[in-house]
N, C-alpha and C. Protein backbone atom coordinates (compact mmCIF):
# COMPACT_ATOMS: atom_id res chain seq x y z
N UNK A 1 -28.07 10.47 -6.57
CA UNK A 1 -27.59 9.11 -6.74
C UNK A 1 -26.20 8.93 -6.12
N UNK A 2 -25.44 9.47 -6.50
CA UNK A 2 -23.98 9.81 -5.67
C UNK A 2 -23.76 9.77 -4.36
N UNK A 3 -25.04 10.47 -3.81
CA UNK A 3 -25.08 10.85 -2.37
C UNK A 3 -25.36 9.58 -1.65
N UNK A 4 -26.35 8.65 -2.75
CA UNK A 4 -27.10 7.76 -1.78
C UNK A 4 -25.65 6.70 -1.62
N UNK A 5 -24.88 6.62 -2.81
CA UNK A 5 -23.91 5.37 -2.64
C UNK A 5 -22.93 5.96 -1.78
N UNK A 6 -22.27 7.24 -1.96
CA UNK A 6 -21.31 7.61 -0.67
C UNK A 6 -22.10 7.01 0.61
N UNK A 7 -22.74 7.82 1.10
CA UNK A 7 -24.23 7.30 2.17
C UNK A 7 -23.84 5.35 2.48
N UNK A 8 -24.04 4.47 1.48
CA UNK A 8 -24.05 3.47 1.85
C UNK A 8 -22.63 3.25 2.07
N UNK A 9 -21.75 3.95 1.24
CA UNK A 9 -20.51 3.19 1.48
C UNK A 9 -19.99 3.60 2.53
N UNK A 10 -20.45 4.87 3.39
CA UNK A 10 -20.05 5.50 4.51
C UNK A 10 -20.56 4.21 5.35
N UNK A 11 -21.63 4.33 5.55
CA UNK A 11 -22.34 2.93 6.92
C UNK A 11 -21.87 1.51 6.73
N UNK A 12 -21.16 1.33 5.32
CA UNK A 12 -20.50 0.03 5.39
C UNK A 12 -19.54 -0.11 6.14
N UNK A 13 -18.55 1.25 5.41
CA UNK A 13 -17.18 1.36 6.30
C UNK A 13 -17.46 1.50 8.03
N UNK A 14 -18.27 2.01 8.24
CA UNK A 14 -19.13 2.06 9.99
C UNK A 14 -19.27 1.10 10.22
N UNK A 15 -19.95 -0.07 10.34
CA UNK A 15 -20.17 -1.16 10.42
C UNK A 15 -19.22 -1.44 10.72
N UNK A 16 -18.46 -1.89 9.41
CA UNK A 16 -17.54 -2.52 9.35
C UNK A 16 -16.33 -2.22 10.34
N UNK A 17 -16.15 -1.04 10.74
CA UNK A 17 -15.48 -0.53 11.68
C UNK A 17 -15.68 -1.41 13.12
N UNK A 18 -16.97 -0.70 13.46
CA UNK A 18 -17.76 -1.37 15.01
C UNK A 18 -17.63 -2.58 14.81
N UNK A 19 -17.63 -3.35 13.71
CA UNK A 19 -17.57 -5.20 14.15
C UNK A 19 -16.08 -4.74 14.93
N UNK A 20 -15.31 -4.67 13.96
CA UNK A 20 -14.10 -4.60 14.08
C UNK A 20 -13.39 -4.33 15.37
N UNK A 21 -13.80 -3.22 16.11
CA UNK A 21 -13.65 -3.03 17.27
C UNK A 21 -14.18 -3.62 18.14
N UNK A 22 -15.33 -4.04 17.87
CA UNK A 22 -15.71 -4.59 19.20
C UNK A 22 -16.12 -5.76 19.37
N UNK A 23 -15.61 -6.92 18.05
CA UNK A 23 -15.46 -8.73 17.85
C UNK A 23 -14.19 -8.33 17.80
N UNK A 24 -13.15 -8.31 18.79
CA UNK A 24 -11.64 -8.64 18.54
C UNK A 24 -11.33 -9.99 18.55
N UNK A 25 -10.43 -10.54 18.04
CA UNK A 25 -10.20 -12.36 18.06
C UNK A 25 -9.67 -12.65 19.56
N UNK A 26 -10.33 -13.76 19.78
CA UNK A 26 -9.80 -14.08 21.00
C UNK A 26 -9.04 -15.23 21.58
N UNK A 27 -8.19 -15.79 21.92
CA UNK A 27 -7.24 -16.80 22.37
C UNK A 27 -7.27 -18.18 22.54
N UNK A 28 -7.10 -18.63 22.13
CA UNK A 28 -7.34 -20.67 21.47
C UNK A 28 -7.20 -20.88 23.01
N UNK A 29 -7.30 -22.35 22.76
CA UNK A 29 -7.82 -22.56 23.81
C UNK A 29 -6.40 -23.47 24.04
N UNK A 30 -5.60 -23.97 25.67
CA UNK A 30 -4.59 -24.32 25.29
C UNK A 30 -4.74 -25.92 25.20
N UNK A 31 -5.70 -26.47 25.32
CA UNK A 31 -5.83 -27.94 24.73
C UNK A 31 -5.60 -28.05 23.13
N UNK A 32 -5.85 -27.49 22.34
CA UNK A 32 -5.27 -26.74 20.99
C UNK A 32 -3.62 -27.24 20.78
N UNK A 33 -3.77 -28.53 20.00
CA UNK A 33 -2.16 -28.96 19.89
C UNK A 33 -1.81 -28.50 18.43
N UNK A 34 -0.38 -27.73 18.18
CA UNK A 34 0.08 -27.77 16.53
C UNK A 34 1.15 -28.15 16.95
N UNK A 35 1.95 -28.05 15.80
CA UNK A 35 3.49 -28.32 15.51
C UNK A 35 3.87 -27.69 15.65
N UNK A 36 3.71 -26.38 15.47
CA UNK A 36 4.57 -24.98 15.27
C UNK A 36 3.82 -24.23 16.29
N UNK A 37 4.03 -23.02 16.77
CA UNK A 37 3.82 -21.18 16.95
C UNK A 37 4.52 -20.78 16.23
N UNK A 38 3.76 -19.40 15.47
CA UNK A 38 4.50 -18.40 14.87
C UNK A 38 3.72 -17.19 15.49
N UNK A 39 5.09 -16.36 15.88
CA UNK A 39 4.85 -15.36 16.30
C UNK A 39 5.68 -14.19 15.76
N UNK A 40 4.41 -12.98 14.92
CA UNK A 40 5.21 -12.00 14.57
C UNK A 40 5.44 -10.88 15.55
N UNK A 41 7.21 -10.47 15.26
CA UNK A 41 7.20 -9.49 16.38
C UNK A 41 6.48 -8.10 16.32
N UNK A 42 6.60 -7.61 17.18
CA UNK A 42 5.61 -6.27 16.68
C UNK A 42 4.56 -5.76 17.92
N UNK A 43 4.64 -6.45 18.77
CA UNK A 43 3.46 -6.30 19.88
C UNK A 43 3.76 -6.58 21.46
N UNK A 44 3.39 -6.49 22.49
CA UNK A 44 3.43 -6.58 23.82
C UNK A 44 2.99 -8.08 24.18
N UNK A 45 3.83 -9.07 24.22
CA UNK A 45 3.02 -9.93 25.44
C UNK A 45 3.11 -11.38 24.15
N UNK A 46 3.34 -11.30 22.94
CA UNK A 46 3.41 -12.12 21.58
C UNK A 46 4.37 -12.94 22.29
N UNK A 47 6.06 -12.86 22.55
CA UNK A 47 7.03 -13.80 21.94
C UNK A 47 6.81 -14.58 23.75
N UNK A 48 6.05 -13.29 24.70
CA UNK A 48 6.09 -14.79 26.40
C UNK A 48 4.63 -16.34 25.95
N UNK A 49 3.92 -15.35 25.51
CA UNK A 49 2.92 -16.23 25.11
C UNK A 49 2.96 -16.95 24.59
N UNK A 50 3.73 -16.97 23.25
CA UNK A 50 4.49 -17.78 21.99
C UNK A 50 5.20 -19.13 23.03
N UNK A 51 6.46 -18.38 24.04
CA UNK A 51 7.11 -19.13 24.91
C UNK A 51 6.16 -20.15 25.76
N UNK A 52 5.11 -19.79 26.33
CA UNK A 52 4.08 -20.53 27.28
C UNK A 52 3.87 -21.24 26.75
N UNK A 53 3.53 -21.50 25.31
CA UNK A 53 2.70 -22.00 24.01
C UNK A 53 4.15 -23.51 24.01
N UNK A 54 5.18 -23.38 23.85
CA UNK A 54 5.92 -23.92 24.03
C UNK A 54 6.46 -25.17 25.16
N UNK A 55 6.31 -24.25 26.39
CA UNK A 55 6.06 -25.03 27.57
C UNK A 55 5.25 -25.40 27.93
N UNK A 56 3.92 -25.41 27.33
CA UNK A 56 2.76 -26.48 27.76
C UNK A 56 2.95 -27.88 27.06
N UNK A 57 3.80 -27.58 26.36
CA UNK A 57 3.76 -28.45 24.84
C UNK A 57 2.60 -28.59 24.19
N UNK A 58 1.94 -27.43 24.09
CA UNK A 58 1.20 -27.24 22.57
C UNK A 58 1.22 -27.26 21.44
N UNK A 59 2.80 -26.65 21.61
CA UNK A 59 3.60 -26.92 20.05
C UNK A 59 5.01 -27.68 20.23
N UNK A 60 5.50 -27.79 19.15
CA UNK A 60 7.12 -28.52 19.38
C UNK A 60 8.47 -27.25 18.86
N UNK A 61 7.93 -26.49 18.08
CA UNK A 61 8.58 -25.44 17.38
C UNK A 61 8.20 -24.58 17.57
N UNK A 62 8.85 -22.87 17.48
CA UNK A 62 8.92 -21.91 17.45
C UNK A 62 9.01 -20.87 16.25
N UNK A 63 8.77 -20.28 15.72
CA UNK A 63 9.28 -19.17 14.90
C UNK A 63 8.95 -17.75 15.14
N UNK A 64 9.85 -16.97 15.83
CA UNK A 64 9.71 -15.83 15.93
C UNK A 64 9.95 -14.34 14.79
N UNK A 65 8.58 -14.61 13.76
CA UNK A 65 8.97 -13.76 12.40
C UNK A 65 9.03 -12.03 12.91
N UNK A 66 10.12 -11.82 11.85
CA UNK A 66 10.43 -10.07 11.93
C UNK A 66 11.48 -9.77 12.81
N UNK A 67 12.49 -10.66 13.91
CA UNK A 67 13.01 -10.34 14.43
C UNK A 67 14.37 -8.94 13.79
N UNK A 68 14.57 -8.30 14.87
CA UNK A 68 15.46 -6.93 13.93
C UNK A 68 16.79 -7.69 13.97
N UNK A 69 17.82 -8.12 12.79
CA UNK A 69 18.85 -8.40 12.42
C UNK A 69 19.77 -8.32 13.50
N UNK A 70 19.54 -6.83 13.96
CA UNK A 70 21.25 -7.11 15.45
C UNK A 70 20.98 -8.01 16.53
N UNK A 71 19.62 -8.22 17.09
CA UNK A 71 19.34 -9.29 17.84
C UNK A 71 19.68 -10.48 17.31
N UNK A 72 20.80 -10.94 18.64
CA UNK A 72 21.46 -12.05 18.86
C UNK A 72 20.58 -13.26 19.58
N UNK A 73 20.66 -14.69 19.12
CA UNK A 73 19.95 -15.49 19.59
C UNK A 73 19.98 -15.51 21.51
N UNK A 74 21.40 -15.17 21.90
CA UNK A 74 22.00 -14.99 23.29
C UNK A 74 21.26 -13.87 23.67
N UNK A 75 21.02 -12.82 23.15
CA UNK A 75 20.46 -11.78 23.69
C UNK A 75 18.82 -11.89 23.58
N UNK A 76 18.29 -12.67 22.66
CA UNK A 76 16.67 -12.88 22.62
C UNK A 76 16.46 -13.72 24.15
N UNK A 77 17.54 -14.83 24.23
CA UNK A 77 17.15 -15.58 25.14
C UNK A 77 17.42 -15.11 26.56
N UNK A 78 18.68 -14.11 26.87
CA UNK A 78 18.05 -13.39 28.58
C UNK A 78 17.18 -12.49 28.35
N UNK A 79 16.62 -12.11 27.24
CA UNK A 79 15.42 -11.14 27.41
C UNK A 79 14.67 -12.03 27.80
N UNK A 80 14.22 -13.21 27.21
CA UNK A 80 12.73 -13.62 27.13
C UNK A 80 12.97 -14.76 28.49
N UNK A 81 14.11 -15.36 29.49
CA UNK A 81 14.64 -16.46 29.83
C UNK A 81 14.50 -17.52 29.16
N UNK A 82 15.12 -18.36 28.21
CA UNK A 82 14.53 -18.92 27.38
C UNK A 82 16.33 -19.67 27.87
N UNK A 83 15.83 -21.19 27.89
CA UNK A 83 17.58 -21.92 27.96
C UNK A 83 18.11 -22.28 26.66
N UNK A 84 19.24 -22.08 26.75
CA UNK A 84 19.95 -22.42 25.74
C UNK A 84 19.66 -23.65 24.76
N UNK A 85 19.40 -25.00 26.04
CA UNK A 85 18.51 -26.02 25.13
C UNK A 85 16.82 -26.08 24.39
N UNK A 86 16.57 -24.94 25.14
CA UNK A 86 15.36 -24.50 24.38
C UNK A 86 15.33 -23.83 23.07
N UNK A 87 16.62 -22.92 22.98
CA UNK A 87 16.98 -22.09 21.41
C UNK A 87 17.27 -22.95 21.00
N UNK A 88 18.24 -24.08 21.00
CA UNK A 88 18.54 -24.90 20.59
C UNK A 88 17.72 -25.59 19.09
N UNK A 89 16.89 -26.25 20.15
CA UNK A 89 15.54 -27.32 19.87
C UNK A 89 14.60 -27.02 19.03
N UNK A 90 13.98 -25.72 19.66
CA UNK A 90 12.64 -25.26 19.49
C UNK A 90 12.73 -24.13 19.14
N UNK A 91 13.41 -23.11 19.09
CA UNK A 91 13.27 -21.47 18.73
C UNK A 91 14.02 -21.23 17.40
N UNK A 92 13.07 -20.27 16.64
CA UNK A 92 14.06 -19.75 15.16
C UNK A 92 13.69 -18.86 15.57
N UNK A 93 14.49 -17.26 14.88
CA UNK A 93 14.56 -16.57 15.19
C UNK A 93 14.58 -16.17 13.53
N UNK A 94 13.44 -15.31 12.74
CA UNK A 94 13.22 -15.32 11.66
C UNK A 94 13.90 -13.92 11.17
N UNK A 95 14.84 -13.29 10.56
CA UNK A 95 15.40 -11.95 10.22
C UNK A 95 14.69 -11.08 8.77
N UNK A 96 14.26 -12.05 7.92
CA UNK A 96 13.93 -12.00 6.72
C UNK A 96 12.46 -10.82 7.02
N UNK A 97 11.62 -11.36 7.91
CA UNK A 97 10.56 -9.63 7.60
C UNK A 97 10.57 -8.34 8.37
N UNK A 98 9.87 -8.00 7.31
CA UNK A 98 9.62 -6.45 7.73
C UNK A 98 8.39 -5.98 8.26
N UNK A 99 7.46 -6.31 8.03
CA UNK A 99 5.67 -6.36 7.87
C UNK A 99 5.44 -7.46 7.90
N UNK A 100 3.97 -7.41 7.99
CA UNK A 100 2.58 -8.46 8.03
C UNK A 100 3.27 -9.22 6.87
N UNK A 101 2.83 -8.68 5.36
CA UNK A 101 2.68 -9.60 4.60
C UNK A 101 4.68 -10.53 4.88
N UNK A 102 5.71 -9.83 4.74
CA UNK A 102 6.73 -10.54 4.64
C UNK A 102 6.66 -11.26 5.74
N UNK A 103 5.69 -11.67 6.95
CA UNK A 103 5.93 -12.26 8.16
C UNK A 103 5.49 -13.55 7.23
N UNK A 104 4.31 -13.01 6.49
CA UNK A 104 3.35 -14.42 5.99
C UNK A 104 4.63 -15.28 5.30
N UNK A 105 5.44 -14.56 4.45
CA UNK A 105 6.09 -15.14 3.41
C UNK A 105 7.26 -15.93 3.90
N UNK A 106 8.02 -15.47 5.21
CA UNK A 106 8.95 -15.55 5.88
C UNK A 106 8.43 -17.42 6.64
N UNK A 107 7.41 -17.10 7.18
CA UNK A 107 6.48 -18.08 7.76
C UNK A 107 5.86 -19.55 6.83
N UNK A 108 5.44 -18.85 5.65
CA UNK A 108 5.70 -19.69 4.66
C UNK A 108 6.69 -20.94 4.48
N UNK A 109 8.10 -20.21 4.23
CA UNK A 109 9.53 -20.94 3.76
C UNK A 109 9.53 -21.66 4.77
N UNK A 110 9.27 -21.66 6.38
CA UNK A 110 9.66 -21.79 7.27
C UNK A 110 8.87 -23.49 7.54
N UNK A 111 7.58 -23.16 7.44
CA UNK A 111 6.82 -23.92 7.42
C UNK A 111 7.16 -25.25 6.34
N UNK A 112 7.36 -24.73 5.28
CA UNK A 112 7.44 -25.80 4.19
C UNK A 112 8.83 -26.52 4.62
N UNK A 113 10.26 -25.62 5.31
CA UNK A 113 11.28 -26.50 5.42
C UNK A 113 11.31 -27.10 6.64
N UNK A 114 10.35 -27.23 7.81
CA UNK A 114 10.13 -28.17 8.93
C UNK A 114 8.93 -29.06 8.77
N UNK A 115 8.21 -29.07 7.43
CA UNK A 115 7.31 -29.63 7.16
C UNK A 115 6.11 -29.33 8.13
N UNK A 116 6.07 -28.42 8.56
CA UNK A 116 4.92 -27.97 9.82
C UNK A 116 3.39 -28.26 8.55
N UNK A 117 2.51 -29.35 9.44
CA UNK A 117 0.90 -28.67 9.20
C UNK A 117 0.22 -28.69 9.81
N UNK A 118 0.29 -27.82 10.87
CA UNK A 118 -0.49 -26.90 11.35
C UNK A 118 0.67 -26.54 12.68
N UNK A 119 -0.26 -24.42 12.72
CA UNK A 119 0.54 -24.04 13.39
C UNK A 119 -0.49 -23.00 14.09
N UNK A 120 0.37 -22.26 15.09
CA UNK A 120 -0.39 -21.60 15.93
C UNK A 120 0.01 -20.05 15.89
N UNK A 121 -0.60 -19.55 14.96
CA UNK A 121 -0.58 -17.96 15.30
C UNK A 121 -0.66 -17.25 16.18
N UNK A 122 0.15 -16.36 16.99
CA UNK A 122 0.64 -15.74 18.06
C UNK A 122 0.79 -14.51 17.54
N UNK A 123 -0.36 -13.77 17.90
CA UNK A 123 -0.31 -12.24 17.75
C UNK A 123 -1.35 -11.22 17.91
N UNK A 124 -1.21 -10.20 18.00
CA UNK A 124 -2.32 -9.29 19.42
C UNK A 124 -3.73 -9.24 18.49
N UNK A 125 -4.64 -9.16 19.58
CA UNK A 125 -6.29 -9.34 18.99
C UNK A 125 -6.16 -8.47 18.00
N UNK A 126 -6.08 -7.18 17.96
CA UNK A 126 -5.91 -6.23 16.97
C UNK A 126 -5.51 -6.44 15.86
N UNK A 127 -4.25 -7.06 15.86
CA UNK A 127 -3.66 -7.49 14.39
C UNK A 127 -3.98 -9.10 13.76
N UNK A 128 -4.71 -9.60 14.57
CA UNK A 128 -4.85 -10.87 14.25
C UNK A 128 -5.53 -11.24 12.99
N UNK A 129 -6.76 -10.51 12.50
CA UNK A 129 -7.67 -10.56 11.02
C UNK A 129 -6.58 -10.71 10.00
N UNK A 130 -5.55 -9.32 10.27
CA UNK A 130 -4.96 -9.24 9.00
C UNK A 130 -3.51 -9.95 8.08
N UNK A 131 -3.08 -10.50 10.20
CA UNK A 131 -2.34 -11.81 10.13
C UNK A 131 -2.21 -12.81 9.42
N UNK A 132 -3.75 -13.53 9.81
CA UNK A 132 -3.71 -14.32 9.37
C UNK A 132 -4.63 -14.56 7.81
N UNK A 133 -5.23 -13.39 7.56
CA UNK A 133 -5.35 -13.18 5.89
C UNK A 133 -4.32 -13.57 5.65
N UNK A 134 -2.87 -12.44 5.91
CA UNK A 134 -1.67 -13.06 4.93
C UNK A 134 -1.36 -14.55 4.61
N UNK A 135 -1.40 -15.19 6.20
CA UNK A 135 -0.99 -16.34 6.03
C UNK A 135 -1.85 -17.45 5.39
N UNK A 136 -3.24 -17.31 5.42
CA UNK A 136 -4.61 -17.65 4.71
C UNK A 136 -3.96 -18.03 3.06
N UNK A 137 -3.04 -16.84 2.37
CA UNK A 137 -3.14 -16.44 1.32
C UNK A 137 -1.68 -17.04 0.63
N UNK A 138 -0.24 -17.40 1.24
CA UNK A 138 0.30 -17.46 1.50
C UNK A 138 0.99 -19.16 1.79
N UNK A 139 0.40 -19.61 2.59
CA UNK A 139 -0.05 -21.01 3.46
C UNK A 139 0.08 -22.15 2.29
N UNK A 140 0.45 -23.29 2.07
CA UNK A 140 -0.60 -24.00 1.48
C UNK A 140 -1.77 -24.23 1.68
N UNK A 141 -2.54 -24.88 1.07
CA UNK A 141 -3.86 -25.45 2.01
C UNK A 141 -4.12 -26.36 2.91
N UNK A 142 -3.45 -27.35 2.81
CA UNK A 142 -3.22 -28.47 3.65
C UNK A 142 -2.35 -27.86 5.25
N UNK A 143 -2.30 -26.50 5.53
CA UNK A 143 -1.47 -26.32 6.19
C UNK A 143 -2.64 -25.98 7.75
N UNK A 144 -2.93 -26.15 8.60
CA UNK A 144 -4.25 -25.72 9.59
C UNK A 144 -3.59 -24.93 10.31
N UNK A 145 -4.50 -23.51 10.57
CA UNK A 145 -3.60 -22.04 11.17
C UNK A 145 -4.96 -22.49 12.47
N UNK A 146 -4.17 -22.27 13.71
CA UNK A 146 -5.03 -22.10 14.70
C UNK A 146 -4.89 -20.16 15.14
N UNK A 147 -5.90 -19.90 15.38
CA UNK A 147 -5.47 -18.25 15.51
C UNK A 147 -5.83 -18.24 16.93
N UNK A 148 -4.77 -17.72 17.89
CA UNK A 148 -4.42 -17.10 19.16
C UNK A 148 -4.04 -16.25 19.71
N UNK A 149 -4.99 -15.06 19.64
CA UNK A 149 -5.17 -13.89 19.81
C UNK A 149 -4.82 -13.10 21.60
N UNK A 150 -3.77 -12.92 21.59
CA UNK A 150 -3.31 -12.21 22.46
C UNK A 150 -4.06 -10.97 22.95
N UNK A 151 -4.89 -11.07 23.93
CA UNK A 151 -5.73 -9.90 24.49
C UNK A 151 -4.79 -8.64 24.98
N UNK A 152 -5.31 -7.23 24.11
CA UNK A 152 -4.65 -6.42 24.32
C UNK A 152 -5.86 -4.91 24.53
N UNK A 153 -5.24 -3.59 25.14
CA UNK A 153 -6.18 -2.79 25.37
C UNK A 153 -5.38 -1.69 24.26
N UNK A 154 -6.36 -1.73 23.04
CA UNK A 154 -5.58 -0.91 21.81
C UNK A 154 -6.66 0.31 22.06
N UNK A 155 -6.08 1.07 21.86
CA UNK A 155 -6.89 2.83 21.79
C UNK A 155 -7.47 2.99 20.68
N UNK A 156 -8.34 3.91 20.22
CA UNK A 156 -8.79 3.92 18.93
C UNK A 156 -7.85 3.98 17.97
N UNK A 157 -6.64 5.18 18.59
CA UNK A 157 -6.10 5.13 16.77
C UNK A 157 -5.42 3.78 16.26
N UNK A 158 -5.00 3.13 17.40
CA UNK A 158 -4.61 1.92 16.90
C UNK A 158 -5.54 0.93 16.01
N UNK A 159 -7.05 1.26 16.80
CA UNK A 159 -7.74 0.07 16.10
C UNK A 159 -8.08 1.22 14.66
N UNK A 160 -8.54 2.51 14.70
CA UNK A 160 -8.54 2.87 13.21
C UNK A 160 -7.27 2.33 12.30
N UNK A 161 -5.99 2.79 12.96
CA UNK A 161 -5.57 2.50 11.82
C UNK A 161 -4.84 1.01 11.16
N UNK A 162 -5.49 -0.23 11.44
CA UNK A 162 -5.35 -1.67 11.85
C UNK A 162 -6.62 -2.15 10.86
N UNK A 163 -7.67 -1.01 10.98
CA UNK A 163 -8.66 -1.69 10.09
C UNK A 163 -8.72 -1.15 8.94
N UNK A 164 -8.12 0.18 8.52
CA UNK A 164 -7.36 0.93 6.81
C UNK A 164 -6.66 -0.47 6.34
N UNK A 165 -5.33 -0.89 7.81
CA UNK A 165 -4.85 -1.89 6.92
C UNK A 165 -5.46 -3.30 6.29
N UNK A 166 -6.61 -3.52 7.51
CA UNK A 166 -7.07 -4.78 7.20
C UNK A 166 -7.64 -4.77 5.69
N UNK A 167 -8.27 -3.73 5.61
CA UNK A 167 -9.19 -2.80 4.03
C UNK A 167 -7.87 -3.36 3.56
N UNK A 168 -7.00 -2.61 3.44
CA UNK A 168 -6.41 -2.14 2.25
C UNK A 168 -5.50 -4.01 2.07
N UNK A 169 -5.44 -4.95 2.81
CA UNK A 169 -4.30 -5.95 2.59
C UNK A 169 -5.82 -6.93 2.04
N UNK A 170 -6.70 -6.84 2.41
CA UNK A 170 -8.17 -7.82 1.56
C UNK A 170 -8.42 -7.24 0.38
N UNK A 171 -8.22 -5.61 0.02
CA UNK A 171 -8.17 -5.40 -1.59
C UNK A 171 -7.34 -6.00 -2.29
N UNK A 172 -5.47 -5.83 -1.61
CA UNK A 172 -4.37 -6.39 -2.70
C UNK A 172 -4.86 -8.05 -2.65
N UNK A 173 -5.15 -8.76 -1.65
CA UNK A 173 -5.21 -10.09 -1.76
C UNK A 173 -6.37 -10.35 -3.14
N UNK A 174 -7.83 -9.55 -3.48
CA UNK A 174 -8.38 -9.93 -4.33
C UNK A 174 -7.52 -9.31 -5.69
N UNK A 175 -7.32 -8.52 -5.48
CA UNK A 175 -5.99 -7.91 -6.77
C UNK A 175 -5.20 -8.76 -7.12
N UNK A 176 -4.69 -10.17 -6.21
CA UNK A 176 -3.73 -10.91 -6.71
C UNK A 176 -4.48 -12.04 -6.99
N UNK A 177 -5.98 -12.03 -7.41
CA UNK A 177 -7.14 -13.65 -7.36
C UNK A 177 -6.78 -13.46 -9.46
């Protein structure tokens, strides 16, 4: 009896794996208008895309969650070329997370004090499920997440260990129902 449920719970976690790897989320489309992008840092190719997302005028706002504290708004902007009237206007530069979930929470406050509803998630196919769980969870309801999945070429261990987390951040979310 033991054997048979390890057994199933093994081919679930399999499954569940292979979707995983090989349905990665894939990239809105840019007729796709919000108010916002949020983009957590953490990945290759997030804060130009985020920026494009910007200059199409897809969105009107920016939030770049997780940025590391010594980064200076002057120094985000000759990294990324970004003009001064553009930080200005349109770019935050979020210090408050650390992780996924504090991106959600960070993203949250952020949202509620520009009155954003709806926004555009900016972040790599890989991490995108567990993204936007947080923000799913997090969000009000009235708030519409468009998800825009940054195509990336992740190796296995990345995608193994992306889908432990996805597991393990959909257990705490029913842990907190």
């Amino acid at each position: 009896m033991i054997r048979r449920i390890l057994s199933l719970m093994f081919l679930a976690w399999a499954a569940g794996f292979l979707w995983f790897a090989a349905a990665l989320p894939q990239p809105a489309s840019d007729a796709e208008v919000t108010d916002a992008v949020i983009v957590p840092t953490g990945g290759a190719g997030r804060i130009p895309h985020g920026l494009e997302v910007l200059e199409k005028r897809s969105a009107k706002k920016m939030l770049v969650s997780g940025v590391d504290p010594e980064v200076r708004p002057a120094e985000f902007a000759a990294e990324f070329g970004v003009g001064q009237d553009q930080m200005e206007c349109c770019v935050t530069l979020g210090y408050a997370a650390v992780d996924t979930r504090s991106n959600a929470a960070e993203t949250a406050k952020w949202v509620a004090q520009n009155e954003v509803r709806s926004l555009r998630l900016v972040t790599t196919d890989w991490h995108m499920r567990r993204a936007a769980g947080e923000l799913d969870r997090t969000l009000p309801d009235h708030v519409r997440v468009v998800r825009d999945a940054v195509p990336s070429q992740p190796d296995l261990g990345t995608l193994f260990l992306e889908y432990h987390k996805l597991i393990a951040s959909r257990a705490a979310g029913l842990a907190d129902l």
